[in-house]
Protein backbone atom coordinates (compact mmCIF):
# COMPACT_ATOMS: atom_id res chain seq x y z
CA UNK A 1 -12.43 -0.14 2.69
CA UNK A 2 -12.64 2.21 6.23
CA UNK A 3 -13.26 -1.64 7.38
CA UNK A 4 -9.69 -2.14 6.72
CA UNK A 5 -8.06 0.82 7.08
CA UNK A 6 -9.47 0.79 10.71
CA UNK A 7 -8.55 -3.28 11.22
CA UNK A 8 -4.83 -1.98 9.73
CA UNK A 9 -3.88 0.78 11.87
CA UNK A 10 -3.92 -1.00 14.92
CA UNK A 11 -2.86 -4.00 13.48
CA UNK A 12 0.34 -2.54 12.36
CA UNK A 13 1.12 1.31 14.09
CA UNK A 14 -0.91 4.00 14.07
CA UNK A 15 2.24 5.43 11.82
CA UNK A 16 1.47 3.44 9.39
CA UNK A 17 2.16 4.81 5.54
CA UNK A 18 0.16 3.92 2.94
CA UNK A 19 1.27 3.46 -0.58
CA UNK A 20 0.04 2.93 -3.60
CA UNK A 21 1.12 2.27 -6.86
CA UNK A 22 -1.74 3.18 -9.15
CA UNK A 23 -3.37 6.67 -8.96
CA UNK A 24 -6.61 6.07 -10.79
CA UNK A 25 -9.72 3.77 -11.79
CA UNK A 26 -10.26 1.77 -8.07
CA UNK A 27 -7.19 2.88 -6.60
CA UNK A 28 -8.94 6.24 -6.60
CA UNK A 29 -11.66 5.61 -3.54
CA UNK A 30 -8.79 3.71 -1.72
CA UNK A 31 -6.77 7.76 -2.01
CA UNK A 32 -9.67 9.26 -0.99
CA UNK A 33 -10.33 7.44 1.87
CA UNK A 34 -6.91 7.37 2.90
CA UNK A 35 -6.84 11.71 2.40
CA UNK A 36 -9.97 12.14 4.25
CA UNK A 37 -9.01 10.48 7.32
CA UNK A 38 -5.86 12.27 7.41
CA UNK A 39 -3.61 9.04 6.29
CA UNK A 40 0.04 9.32 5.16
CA UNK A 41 0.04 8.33 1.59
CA UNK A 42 2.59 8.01 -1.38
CA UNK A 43 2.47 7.16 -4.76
CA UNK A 44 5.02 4.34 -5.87
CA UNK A 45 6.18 4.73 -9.60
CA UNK A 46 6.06 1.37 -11.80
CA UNK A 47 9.71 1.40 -11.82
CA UNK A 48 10.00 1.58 -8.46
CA UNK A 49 7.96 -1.79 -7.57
CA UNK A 50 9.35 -3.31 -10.32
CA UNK A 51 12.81 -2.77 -8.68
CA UNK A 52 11.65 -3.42 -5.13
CA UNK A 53 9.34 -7.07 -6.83
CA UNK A 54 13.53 -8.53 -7.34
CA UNK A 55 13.90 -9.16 -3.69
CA UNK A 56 11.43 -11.49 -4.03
CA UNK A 57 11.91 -13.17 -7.61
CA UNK A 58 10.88 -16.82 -8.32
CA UNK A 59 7.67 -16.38 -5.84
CA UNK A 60 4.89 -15.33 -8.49
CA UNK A 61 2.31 -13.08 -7.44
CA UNK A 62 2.24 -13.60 -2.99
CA UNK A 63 0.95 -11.44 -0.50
CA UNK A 64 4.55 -11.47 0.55
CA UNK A 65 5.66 -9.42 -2.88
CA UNK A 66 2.31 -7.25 -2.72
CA UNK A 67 2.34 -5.85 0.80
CA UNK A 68 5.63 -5.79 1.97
CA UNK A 69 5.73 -3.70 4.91
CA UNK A 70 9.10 -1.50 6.42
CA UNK A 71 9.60 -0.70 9.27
């Protein structure tokens, strides 16, 4: 995971926010990480990707719906 949080921040800005959508089980090292290397982090409610996953009805499950990225 500090494999990809290091290939990311370059990758996109080193502004970059993280989010995250689930705040326990696995999701839990991912916070961690993020908090100990002094990442920007939020937690997204179901609701909320639920509402933002209708921009992007009719394409299943893509990396597109998953990851989406603002800017």
């Amino acid at each position: 995971m500090l494999e990809l949080i290091g290939d990311v921040l370059p990758a996109l800005s080193e502004d970059a926010l993280w989010a995250v959508d689930v705040n326990h089980g696995g999701a839990a090292l991912l916070i961690g990480l993020l908090l100990g290397h002094d990442q920007p982090m939020v937690y997204l409610t179901g609701l909320a990707v639920h509402r933002a996953s209708a921009a992007h009805r009719g394409q299943g499950k893509t990396d597109t719906k998953d990851a989406f990225v603002h800017r």
